[in-house]
Protein backbone atom coordinates (compact mmCIF):
# COMPACT_ATOMS: atom_id res chain seq x y z
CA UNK A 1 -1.21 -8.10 16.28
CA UNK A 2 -3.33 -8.29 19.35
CA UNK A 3 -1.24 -10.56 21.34
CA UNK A 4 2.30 -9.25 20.23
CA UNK A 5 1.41 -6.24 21.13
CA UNK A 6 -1.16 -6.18 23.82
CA UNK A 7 0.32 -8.82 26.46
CA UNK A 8 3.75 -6.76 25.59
CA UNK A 9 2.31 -3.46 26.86
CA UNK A 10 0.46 -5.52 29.71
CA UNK A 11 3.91 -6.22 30.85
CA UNK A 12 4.06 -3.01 33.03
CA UNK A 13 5.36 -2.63 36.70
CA UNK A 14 2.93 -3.68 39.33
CA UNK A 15 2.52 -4.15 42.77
CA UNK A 16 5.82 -6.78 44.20
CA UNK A 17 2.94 -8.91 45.68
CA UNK A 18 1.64 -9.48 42.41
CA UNK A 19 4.06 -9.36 40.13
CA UNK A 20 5.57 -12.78 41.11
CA UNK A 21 2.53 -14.59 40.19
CA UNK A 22 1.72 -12.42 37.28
CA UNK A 23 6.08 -12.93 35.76
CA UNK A 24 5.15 -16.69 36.32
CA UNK A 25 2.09 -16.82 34.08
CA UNK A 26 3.76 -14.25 31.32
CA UNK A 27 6.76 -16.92 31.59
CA UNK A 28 4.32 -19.96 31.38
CA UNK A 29 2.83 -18.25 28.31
CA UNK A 30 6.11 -17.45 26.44
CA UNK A 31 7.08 -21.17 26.85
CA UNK A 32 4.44 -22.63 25.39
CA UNK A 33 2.41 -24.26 28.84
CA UNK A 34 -1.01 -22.45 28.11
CA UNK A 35 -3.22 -24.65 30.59
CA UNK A 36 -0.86 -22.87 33.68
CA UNK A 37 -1.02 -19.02 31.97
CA UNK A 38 -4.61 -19.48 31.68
CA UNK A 39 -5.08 -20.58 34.96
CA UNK A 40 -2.72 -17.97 36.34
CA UNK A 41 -4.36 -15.06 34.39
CA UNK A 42 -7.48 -16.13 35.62
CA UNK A 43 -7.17 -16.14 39.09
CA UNK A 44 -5.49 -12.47 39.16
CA UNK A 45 -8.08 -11.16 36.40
CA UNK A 46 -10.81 -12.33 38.63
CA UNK A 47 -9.05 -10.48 41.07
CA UNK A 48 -9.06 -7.13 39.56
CA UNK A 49 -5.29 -7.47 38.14
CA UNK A 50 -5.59 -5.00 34.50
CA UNK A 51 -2.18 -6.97 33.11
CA UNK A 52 -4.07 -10.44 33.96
CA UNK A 53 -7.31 -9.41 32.23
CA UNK A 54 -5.19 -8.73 28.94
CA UNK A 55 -3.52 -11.78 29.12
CA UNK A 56 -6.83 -13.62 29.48
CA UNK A 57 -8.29 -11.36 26.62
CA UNK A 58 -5.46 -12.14 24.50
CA UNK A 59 -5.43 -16.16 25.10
CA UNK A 60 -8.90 -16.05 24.34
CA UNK A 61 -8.81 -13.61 20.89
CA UNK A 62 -6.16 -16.62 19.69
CA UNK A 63 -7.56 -19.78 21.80
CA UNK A 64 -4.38 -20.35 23.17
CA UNK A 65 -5.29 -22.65 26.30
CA UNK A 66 -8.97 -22.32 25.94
CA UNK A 67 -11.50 -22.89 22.99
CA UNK A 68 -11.12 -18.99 20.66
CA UNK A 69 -13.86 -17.13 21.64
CA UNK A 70 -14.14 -13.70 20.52
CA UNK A 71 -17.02 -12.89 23.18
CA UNK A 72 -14.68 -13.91 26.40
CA UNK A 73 -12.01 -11.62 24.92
CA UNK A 74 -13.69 -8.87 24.55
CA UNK A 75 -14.98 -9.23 28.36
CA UNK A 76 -11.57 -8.76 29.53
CA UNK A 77 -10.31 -6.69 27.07
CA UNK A 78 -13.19 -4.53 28.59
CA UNK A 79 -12.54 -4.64 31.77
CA UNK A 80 -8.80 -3.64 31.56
CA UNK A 81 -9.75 -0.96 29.48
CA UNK A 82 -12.51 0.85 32.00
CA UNK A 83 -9.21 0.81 34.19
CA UNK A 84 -7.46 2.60 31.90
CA UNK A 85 -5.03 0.17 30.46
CA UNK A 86 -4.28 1.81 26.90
CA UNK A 87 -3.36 -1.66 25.07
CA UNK A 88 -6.77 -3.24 25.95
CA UNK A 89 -8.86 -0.05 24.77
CA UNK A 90 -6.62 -0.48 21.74
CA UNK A 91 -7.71 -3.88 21.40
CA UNK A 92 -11.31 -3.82 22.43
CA UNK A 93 -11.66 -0.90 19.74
CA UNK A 94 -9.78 -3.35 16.75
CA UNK A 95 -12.67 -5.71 18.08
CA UNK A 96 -15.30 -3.39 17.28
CA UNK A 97 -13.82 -2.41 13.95
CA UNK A 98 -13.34 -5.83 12.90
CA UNK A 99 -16.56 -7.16 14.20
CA UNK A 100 -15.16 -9.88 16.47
CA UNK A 101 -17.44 -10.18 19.65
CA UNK A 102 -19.37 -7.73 19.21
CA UNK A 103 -21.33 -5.77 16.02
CA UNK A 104 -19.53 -3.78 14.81
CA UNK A 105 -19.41 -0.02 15.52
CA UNK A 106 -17.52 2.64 14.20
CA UNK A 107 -18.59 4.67 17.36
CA UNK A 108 -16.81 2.74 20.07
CA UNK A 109 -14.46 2.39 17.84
CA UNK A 110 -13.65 5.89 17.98
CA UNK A 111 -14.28 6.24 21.42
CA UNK A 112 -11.48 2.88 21.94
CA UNK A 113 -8.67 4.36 20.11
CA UNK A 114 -9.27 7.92 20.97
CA UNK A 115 -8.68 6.73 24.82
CA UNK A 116 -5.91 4.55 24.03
CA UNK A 117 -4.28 7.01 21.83
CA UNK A 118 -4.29 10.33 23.85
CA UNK A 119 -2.30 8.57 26.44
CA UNK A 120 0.19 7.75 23.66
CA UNK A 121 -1.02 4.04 21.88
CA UNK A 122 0.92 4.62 18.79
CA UNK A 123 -0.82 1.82 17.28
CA UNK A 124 -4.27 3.50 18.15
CA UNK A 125 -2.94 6.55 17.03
CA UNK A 126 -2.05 5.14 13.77
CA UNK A 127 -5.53 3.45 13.09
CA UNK A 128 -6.99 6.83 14.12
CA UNK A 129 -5.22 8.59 11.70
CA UNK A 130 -6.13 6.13 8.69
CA UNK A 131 -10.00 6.65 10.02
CA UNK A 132 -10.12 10.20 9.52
CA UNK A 133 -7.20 9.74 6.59
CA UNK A 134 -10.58 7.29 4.62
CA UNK A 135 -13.08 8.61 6.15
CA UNK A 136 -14.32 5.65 8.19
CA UNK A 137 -16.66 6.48 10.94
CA UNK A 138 -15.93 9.65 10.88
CA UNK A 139 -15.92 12.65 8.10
CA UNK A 140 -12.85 12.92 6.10
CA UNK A 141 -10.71 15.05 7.84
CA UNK A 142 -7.00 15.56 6.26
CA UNK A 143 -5.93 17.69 8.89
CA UNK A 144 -7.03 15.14 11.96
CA UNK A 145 -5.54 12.19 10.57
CA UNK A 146 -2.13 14.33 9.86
CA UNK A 147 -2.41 15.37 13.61
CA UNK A 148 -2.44 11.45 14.73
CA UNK A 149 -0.14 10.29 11.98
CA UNK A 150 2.48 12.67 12.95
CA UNK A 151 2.21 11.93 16.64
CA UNK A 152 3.41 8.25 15.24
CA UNK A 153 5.67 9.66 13.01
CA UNK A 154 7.58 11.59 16.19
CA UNK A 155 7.62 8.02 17.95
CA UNK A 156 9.72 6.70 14.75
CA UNK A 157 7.52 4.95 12.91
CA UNK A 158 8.55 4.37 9.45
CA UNK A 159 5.54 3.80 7.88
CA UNK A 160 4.21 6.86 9.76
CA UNK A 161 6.82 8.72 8.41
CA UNK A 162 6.09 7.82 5.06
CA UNK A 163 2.59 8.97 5.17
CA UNK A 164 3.35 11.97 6.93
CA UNK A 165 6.03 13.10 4.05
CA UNK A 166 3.11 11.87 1.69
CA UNK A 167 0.83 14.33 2.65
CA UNK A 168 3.09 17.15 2.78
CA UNK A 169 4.23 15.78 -1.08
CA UNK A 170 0.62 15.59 -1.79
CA UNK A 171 -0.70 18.85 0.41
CA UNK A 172 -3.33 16.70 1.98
CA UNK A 173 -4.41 18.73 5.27
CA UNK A 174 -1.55 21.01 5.52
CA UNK A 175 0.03 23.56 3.00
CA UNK A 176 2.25 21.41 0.37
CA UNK A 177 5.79 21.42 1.18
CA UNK A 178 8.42 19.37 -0.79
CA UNK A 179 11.35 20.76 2.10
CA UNK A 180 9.06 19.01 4.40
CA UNK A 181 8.08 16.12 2.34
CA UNK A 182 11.77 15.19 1.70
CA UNK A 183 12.25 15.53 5.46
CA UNK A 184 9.68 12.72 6.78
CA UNK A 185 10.87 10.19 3.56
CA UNK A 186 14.03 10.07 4.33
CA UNK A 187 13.25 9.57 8.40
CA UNK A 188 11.33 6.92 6.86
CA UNK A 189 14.18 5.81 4.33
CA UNK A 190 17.04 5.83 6.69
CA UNK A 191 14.85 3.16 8.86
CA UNK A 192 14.79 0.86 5.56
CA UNK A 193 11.12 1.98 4.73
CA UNK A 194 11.07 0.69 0.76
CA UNK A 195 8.37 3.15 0.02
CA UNK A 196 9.88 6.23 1.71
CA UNK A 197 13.32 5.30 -0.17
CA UNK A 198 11.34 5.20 -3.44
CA UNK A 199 9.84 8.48 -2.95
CA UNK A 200 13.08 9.98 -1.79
CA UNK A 201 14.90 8.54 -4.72
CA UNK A 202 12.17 10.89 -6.78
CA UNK A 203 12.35 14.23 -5.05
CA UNK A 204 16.06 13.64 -5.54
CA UNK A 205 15.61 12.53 -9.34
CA UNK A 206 13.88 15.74 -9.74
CA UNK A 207 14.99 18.19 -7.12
CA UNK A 208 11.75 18.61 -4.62
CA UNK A 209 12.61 19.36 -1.80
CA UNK A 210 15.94 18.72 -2.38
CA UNK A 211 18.89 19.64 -4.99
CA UNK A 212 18.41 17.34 -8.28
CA UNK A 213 21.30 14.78 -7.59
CA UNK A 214 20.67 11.79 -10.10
CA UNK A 215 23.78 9.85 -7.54
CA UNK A 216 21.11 10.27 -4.88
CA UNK A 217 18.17 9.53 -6.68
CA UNK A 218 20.36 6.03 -7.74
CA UNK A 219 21.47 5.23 -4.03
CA UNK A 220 17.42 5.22 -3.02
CA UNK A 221 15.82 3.48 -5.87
CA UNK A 222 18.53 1.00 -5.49
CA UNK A 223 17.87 0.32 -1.83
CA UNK A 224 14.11 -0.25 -2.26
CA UNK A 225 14.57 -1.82 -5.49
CA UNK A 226 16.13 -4.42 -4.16
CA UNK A 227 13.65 -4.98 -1.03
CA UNK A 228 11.14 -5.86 -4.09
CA UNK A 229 9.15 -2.07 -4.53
CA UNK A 230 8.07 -2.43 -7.99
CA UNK A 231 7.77 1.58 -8.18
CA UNK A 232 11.64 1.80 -7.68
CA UNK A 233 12.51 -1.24 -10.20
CA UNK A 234 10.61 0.22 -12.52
CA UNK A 235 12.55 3.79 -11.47
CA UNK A 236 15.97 2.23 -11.76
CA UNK A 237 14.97 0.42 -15.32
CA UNK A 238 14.12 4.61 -16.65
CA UNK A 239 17.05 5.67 -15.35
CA UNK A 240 19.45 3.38 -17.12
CA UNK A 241 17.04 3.59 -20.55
CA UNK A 242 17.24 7.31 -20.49
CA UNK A 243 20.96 7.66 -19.08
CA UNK A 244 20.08 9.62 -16.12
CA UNK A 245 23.07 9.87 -13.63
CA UNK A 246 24.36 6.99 -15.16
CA UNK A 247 25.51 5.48 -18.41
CA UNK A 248 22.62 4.38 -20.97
CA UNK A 249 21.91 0.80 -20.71
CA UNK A 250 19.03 -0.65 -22.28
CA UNK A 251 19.86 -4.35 -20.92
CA UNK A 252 19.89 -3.08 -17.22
CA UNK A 253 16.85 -1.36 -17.92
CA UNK A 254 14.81 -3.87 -19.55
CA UNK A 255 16.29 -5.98 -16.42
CA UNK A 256 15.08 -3.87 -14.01
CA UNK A 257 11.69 -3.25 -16.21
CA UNK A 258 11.03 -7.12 -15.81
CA UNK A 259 10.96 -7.50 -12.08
CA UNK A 260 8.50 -4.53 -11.74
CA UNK A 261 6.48 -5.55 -14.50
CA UNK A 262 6.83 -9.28 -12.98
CA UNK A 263 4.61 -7.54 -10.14
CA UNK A 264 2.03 -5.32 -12.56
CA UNK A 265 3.94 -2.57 -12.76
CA UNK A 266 1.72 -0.92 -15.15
CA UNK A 267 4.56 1.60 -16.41
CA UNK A 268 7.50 -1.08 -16.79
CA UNK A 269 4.83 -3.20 -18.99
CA UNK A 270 4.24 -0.18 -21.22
CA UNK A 271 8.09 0.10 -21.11
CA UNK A 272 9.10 -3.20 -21.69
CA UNK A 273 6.33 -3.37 -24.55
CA UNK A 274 8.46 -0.23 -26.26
CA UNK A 275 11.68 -2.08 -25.88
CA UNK A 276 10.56 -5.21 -27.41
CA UNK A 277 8.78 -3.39 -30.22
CA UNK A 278 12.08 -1.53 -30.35
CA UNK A 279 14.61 -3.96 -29.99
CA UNK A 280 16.49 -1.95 -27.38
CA UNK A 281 18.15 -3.97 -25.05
CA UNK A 282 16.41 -7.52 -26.18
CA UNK A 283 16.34 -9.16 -29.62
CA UNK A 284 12.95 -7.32 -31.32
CA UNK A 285 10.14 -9.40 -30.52
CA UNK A 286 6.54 -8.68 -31.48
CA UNK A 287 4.58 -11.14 -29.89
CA UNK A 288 6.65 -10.28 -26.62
CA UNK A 289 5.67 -6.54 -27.57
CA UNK A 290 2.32 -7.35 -27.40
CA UNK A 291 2.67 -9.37 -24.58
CA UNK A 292 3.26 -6.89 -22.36
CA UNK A 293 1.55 -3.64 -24.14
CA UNK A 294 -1.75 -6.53 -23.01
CA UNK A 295 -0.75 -6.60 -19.24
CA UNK A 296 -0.27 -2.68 -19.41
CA UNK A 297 -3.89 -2.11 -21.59
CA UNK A 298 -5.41 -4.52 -19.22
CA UNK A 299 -4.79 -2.08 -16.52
CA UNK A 300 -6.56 0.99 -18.45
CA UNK A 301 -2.84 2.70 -19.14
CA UNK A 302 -4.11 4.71 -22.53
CA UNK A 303 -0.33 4.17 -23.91
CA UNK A 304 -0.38 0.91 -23.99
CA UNK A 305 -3.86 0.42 -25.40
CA UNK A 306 -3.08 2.81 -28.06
CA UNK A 307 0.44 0.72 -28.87
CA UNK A 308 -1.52 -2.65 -28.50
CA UNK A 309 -4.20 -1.26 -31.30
CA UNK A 310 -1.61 -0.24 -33.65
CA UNK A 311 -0.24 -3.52 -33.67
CA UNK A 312 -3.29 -5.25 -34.11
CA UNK A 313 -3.85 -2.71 -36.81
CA UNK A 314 -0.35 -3.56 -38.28
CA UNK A 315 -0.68 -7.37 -38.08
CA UNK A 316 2.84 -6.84 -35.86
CA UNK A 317 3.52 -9.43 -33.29
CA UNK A 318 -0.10 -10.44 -33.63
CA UNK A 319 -3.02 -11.66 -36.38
CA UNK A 320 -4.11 -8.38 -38.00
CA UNK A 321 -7.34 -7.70 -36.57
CA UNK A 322 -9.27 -4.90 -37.46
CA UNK A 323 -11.89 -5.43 -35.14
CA UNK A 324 -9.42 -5.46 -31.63
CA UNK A 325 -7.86 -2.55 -33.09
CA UNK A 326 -10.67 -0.29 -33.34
CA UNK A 327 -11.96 -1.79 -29.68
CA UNK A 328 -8.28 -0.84 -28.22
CA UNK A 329 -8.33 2.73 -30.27
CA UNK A 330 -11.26 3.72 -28.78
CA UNK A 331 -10.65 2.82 -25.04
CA UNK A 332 -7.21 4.91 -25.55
CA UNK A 333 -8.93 7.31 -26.84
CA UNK A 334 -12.04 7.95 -23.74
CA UNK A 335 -9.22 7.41 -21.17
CA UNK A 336 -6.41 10.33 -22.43
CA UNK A 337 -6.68 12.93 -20.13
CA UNK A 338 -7.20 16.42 -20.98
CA UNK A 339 -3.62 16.79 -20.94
CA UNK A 340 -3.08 14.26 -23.69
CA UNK A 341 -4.88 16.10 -26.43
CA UNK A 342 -2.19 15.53 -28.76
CA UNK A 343 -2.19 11.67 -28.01
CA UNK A 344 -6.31 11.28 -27.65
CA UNK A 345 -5.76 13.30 -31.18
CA UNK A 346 -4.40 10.34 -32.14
CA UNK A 347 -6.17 8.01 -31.01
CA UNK A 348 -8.73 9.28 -32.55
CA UNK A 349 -7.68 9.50 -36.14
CA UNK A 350 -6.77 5.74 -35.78
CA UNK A 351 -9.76 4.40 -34.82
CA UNK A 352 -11.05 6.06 -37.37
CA UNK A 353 -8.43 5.34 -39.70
CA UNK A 354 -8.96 1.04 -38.77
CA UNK A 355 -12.87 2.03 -39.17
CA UNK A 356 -12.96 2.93 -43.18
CA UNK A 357 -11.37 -0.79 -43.69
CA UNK A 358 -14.63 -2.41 -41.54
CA UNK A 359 -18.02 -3.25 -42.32
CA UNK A 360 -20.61 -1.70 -40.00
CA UNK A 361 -21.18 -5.25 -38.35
CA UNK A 362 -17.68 -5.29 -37.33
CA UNK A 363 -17.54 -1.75 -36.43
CA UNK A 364 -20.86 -2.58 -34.09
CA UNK A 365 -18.58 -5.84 -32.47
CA UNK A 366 -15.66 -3.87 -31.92
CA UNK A 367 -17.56 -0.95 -30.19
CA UNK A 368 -19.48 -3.54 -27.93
CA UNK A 369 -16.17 -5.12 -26.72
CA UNK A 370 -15.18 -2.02 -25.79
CA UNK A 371 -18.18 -1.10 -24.26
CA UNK A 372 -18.54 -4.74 -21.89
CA UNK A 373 -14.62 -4.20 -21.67
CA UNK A 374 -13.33 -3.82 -17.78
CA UNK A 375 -9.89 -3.16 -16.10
CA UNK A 376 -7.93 -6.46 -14.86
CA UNK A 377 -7.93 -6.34 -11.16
């Protein structure tokens, strides 16, 4: 990232005296002969040339021509940057982020990108943004990292445009707005962002921001569907198992249902469990069932813990085990929300249910694997 981007903005108009020597060195670089860039560079950083200096930082951040060494870059990133030279302040403040040179220090960092970005780095505007966005370095601060994000976003960033309609979908420092939200996806969409298609493909699916149009909602989770999103595969596969804007098809779904869950899609695994327990769209298959209600519980998605205890409890598609049962009853049951009364409800009387068939021993077992049990990463 450092030398696509850094030696690219180095490439600025300079003196005619010195731009000669400094187009031969860029050209010696770009063709591969590092000994004569490096020599080049050298001589006109020495001089005082900013472009030179960045080229020298750069060859040394990759040890192209000369042994990598972090400590040399960050020399000449440095002094480029005291001129003023917005791509090396960009770079010397990813060097103190990422430790390389120097200790690292969220304060210069800050101090690095803030430069670089107020004379319009969008790449330094964008990391500033995701500091005050996580709160690295600096206090959480919604409304700063919206400020930086959407300076990006105006450049036509995609992926600034995504997290710009995010926050408006999500109200994050600024006043929730789904007109708005819809606005920034589909910059981000029309540019072939996957994830701003996705979430495009929902406000249309159900009519934030936008009038409900199931054709539109289609045409978006299609497009990043097929780039590989796992959110919109797993989209796609609802809409064709529950017939929305198009005809029901259980076969697509459970098709489209595989690739996200092929990726731990947590809610295609839960579906795909239901279909194979069902038999809708596939030949019925318990194990299979089971199969996937595992990858779905093993990701703490209450559903699918409660489905994978009632087979166990069942003896369908697996051993009857009274013992995993009551273990996957009872980590359904902590983990409904307060939303879910109905289904924690249930949960509940299950467990207990599984419980009056078990001795106290296994009752004991089943509530320590629960207890040691953790989340798949």
């Amino acid at each position: 990232m450092i030398a696509s981007t850094v030696l690219a903005l180095a490439l600025l108009s300079a003196p005619a005296a010195e731009a000669q020597t400094f187009e031969e060195a860029k050209a010696a670089y770009e063709r591969g002969d590092y000994a004569v860039a490096f020599d080049s560079f050298r001589t006109l950083a020495e001089q005082g040339h900013v472009r030179a200096q960045v080229g020298l930082g750069v060859m040394y951040a990759r040890g192209k021509g000369v042994p990598q060494n972090d400590v040399e870059a960050v020399r000449w990133f440095r002094r480029a940057a005291e001129q003023g030279d917005a791509g090396a302040q960009y770079s010397l403040g990813l060097m103190y982020e990422t430790g390389r040179g120097v200790p690292q220090d969220y304060i210069e960092v800050m101090r690095w990108y803030r430069r670089a970005a107020k004379q319009g780095h969008a790449l330094a505007q964008f990391n500033l943004g995701h500091m005050y966005y996580d709160g690295r370095g600096v206090p959480q601060d919604y409304t700063e990292a919206l400020h930086w994000f959407r300076r990006v976003a105006e450049q036509g960033d995609a992926g600034a445009q995504y997290i710009v309609g995010s926050m408006y979908h999500n109200g994050e420092g600024v006043q929730q707005d789904d007109a708005e939200a819809a606005y920034w996806y589909r910059r981000a969409a029309e540019q072939g962002d996957a994830e701003g298609q996705t979430n495009l493909g929902y406000m249309y699916a159900q009519g934030r921001g936008v009038s409900q149009d199931y054709t539109e909602a289609m045409r978006w989770y299609r497009r990043a569907a097929e780039q590989g999103d796992a959110l919109a595969q797993y989209s796609l596969g609802l809409m064709y198992d529950k017939g929305d804007g198009v005809p029901e098809d259980d076969a697509e779904a459970v098709r489209w249902y595989h690739r996200a869950a092929d990726q731990g899609n947590v809610y295609a695994q839960y579906s795909l469990g239901i279909m194979y327990g069902e038999g809708d769209g596939v030949s019925q298959d318990g194990a299979e069932a089971v199969r996937y209600f595992r990858q779905a519980a093993e990701q703490s998605e209450a559903r699918a813990q409660f489905n994978l205890g009632t087979m166990y409890a069942k003896g369908e598609g697996v051993l009857q085990d009274y013992v995993q049962a009551h273990k996957w009853f009872n980590l359904a049951a902590s983990r409904f929300s307060s939303f879910e009364r109905k289904l924690r409800d249930r949960a509940v009387r299950a467990r207990k249910e599984v419980a009056s068939r078990m001795t106290l021993e296994q009752i004991a077992e089943a509530r320590r694997l629960a207890r040691e049990w953790e989340p798949a990463q």
